[in-house]
Protein backbone atom coordinates (compact mmCIF):
# COMPACT_ATOMS: atom_id res chain seq x y z
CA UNK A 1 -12.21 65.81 25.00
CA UNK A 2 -8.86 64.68 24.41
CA UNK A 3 -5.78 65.58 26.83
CA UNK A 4 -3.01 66.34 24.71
CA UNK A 5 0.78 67.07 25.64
CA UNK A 6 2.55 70.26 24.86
CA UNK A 7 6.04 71.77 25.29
CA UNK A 8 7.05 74.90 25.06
CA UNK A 9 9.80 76.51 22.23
CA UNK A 10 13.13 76.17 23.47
CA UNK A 11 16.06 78.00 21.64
CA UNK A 12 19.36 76.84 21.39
CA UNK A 13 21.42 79.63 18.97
CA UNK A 14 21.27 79.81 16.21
CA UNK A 15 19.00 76.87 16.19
CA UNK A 16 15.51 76.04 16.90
CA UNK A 17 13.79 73.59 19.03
CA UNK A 18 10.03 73.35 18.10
CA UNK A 19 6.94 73.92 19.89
CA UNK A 20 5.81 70.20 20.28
CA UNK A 21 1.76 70.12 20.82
CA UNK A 22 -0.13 66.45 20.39
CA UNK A 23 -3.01 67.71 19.44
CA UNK A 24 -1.49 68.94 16.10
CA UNK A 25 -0.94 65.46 14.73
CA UNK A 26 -4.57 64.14 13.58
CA UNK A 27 -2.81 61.44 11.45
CA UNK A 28 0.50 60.72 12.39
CA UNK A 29 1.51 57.65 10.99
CA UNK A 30 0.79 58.99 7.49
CA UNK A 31 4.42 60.39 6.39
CA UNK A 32 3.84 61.48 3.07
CA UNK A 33 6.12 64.74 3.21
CA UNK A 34 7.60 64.44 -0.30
CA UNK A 35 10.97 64.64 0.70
CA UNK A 36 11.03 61.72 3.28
CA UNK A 37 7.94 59.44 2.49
CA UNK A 38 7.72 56.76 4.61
CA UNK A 39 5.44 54.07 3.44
CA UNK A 40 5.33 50.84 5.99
CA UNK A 41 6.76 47.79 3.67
CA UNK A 42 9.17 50.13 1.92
CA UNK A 43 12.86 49.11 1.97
CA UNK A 44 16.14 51.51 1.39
CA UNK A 45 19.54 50.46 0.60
CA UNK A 46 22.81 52.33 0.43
CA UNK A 47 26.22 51.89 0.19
CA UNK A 48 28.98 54.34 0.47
CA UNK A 49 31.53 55.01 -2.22
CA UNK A 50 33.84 53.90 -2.56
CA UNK A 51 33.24 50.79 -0.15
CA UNK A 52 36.20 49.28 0.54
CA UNK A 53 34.96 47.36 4.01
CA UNK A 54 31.80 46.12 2.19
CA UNK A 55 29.47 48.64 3.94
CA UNK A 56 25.55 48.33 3.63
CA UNK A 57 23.27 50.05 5.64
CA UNK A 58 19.23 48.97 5.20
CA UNK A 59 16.32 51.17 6.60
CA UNK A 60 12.96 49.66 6.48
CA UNK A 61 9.46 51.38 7.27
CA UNK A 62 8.18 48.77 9.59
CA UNK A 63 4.42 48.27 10.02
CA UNK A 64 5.30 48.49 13.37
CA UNK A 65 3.92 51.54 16.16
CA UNK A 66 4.98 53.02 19.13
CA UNK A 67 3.22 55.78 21.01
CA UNK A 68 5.40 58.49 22.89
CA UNK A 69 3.97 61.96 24.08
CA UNK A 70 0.21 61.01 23.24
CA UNK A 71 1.56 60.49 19.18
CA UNK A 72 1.15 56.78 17.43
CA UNK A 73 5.10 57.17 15.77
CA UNK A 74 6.12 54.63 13.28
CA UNK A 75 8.96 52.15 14.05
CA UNK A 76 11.72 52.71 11.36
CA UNK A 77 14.65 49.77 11.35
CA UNK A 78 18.13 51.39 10.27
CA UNK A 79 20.73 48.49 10.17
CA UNK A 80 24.47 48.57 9.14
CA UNK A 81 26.16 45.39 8.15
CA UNK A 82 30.16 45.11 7.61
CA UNK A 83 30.84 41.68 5.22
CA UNK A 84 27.66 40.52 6.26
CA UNK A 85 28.14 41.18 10.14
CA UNK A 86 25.47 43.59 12.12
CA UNK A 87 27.60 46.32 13.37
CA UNK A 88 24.87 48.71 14.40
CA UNK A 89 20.81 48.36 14.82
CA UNK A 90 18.70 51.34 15.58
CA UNK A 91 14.71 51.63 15.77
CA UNK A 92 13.58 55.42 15.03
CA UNK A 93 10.77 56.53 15.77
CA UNK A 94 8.51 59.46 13.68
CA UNK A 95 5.57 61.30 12.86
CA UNK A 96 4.23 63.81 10.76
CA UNK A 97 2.05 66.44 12.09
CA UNK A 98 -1.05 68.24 10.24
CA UNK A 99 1.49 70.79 8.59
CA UNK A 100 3.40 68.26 7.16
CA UNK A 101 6.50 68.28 9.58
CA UNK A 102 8.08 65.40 9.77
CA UNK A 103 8.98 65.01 14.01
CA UNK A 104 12.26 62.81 15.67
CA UNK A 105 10.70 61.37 18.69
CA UNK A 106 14.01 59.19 19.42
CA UNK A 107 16.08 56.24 18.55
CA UNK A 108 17.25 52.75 20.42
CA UNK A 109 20.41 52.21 19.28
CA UNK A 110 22.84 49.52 19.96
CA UNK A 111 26.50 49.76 18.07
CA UNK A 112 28.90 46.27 17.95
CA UNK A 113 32.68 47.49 19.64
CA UNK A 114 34.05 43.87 19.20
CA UNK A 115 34.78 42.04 16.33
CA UNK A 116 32.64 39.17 15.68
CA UNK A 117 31.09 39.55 19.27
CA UNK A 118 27.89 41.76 19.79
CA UNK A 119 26.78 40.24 22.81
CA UNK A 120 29.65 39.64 25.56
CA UNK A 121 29.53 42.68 28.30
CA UNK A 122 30.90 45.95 27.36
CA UNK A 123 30.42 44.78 23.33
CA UNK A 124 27.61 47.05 22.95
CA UNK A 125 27.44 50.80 23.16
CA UNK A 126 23.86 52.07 23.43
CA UNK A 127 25.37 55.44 23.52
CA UNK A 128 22.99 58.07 21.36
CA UNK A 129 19.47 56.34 22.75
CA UNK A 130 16.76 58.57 23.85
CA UNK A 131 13.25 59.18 23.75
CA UNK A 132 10.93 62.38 23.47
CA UNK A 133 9.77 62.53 27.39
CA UNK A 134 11.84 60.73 29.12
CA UNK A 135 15.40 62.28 31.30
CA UNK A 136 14.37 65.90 29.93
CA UNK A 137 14.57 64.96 25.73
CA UNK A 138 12.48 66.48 23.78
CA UNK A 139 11.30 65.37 20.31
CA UNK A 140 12.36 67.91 16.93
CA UNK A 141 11.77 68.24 13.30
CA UNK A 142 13.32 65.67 10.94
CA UNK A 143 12.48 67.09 7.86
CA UNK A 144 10.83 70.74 7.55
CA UNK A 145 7.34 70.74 6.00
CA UNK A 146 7.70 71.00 1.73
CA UNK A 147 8.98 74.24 0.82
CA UNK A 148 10.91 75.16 3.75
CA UNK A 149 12.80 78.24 3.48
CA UNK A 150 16.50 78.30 2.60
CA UNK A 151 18.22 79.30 6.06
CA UNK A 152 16.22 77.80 8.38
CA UNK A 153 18.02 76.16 11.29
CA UNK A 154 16.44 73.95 13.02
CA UNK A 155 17.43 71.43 16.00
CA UNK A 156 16.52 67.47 14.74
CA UNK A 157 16.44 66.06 18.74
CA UNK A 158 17.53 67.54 22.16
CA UNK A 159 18.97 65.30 24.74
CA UNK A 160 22.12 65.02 26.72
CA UNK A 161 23.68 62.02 23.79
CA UNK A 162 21.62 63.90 21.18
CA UNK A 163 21.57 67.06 19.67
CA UNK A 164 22.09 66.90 16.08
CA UNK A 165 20.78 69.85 14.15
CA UNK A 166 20.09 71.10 10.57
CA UNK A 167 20.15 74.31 8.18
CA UNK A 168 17.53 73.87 4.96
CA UNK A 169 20.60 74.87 2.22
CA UNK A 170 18.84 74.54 -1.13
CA UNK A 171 15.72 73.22 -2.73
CA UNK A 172 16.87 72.89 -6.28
CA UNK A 173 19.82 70.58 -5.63
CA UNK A 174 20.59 67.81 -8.36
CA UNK A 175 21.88 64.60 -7.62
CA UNK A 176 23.18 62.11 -10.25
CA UNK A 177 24.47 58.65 -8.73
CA UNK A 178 23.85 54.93 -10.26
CA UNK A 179 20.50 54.73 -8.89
CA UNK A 180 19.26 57.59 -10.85
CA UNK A 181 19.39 61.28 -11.61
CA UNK A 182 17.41 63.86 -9.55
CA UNK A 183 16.28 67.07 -9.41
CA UNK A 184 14.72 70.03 -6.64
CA UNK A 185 16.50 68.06 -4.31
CA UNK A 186 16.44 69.35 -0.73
CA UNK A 187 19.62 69.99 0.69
CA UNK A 188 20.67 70.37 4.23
CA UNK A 189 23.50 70.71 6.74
CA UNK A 190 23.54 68.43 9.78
CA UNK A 191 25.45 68.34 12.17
CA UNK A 192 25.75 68.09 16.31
CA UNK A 193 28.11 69.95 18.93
CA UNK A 194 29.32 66.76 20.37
CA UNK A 195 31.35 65.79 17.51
CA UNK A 196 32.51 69.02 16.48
CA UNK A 197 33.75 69.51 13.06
CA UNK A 198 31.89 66.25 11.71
CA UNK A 199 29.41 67.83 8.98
CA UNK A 200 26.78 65.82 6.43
CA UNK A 201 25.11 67.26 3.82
CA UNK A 202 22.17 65.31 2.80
CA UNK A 203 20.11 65.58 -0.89
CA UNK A 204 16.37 64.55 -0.74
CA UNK A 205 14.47 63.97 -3.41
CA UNK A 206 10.75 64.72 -3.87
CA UNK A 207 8.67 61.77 -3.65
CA UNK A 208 11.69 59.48 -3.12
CA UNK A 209 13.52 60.34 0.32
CA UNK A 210 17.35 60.34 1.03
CA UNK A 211 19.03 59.52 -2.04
CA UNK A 212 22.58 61.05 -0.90
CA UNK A 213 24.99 61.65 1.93
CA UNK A 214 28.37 63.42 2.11
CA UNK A 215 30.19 63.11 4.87
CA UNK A 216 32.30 65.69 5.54
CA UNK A 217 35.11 64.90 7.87
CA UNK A 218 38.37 64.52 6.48
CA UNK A 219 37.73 63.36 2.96
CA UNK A 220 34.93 63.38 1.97
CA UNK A 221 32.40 60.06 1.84
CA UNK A 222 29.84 59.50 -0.53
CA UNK A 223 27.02 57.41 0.87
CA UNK A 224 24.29 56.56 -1.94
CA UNK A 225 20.67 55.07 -2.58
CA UNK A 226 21.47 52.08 -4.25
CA UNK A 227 17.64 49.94 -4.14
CA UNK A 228 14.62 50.62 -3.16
CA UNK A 229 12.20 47.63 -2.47
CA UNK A 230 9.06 46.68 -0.62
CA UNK A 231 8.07 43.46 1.35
């Protein structure tokens, strides 16, 4: 008999925290949720447009594990790089559960302040890092399990330098940028209270993942899916 780890439902108007139970993930490294597969060996680019400081960010599915709260998560690499230069590395970490929920279980992140210099003291913000279980955070839903209802509100990660949050828009968004044209996209609304008025909406396709961001703060910023490609 297995000891698993459970929270209890938290609510946090008008959005949701999850009831977070181990014992609901039987295989949690397989991430096949058609709107945010994430197969280890997979690698996404994108690029925002226009791109006028030369802008690429790279997330790979690592083969890589880590286990938090009794659940094996998968190590996901998201790196941004300015004219070549790292500017900001974060590891995610995330796992499905038997309904098909994919869960945010946290993120180490480490953002470049200084020019050309990442590692001289007080050069690197690590603001934003947290993990499910540890100071009082507790892990959310990513992305909703396929067909979640239009409406739905539902809190992405809850800790004191995260709380970013999303609303399920549409399901039958279309998206047509270089990479390709899609359709039933799933569209959502993120945002967090500690940057208030900063909104993204974000356009998943089935069996693809994130294929667009718009950033919505000021004018608007288009980032895109520009490769996919596998090592």
């Amino acid at each position: 008999m297995s000891i698993g780890f459970s929270i209890e439902v938290v609510y946090a108007d008008p959005c949701e925290l999850p009831q977070f139970d181990s014992d609901n993930f039987d295989n949690p490294l397989d991430i096949d949720n058609p709107y945010f597969p994430l197969e280890p060996g997979t690698i996404f680019v994108y690029e925002p447009r226009p791109n006028e400081d030369n802008v690429i960010n790279t997330i790979t599915v690592t083969y890589q594990t880590k286990e938090i709260l009794g659940v094996d998560c998968i190590v996901v690499y998201d790196v941004e790089e300015v004219d070549g230069v790292v500017t900001e590395e974060t590891y995610d970490w995330y796992a499905q559960d038997d309904e098909g929920n994919i869960w945010y279980f946290g993120e180490n992140t480490r953002e470049c302040l200084c020019d050309n210099d990442c590692e001289s003291p007080g050069c690197i913000d690590t603001t934003g890092s947290w993990m499910a279980g540890e100071g009082g955070a507790l892990p959310g839903y990513l992305i909703l399990a396929p067909e979640p209802k239009p409406g739905v509100c539902y809190q992405q990660e809850s800790a004191e330098d995260a709380q970013d949050m999303a609303k399920v828009l549409r399901l039958n968004a279309k998206v047509s940028i270089d990479y390709g044209y899609f359709e039933d996209c799933l569209k959502t609304k993120e945002w967090t209270p500690l940057a208030p008025g900063e909104i993204e909406n974000k356009y998943y396709a089935p069996g693809v993942g994130l294929v667009l961001i718009k950033e919505l703060k000021g004018k608007t910023v288009r980032v895109e899916l520009i490769s996919i490609d596998y090592f």
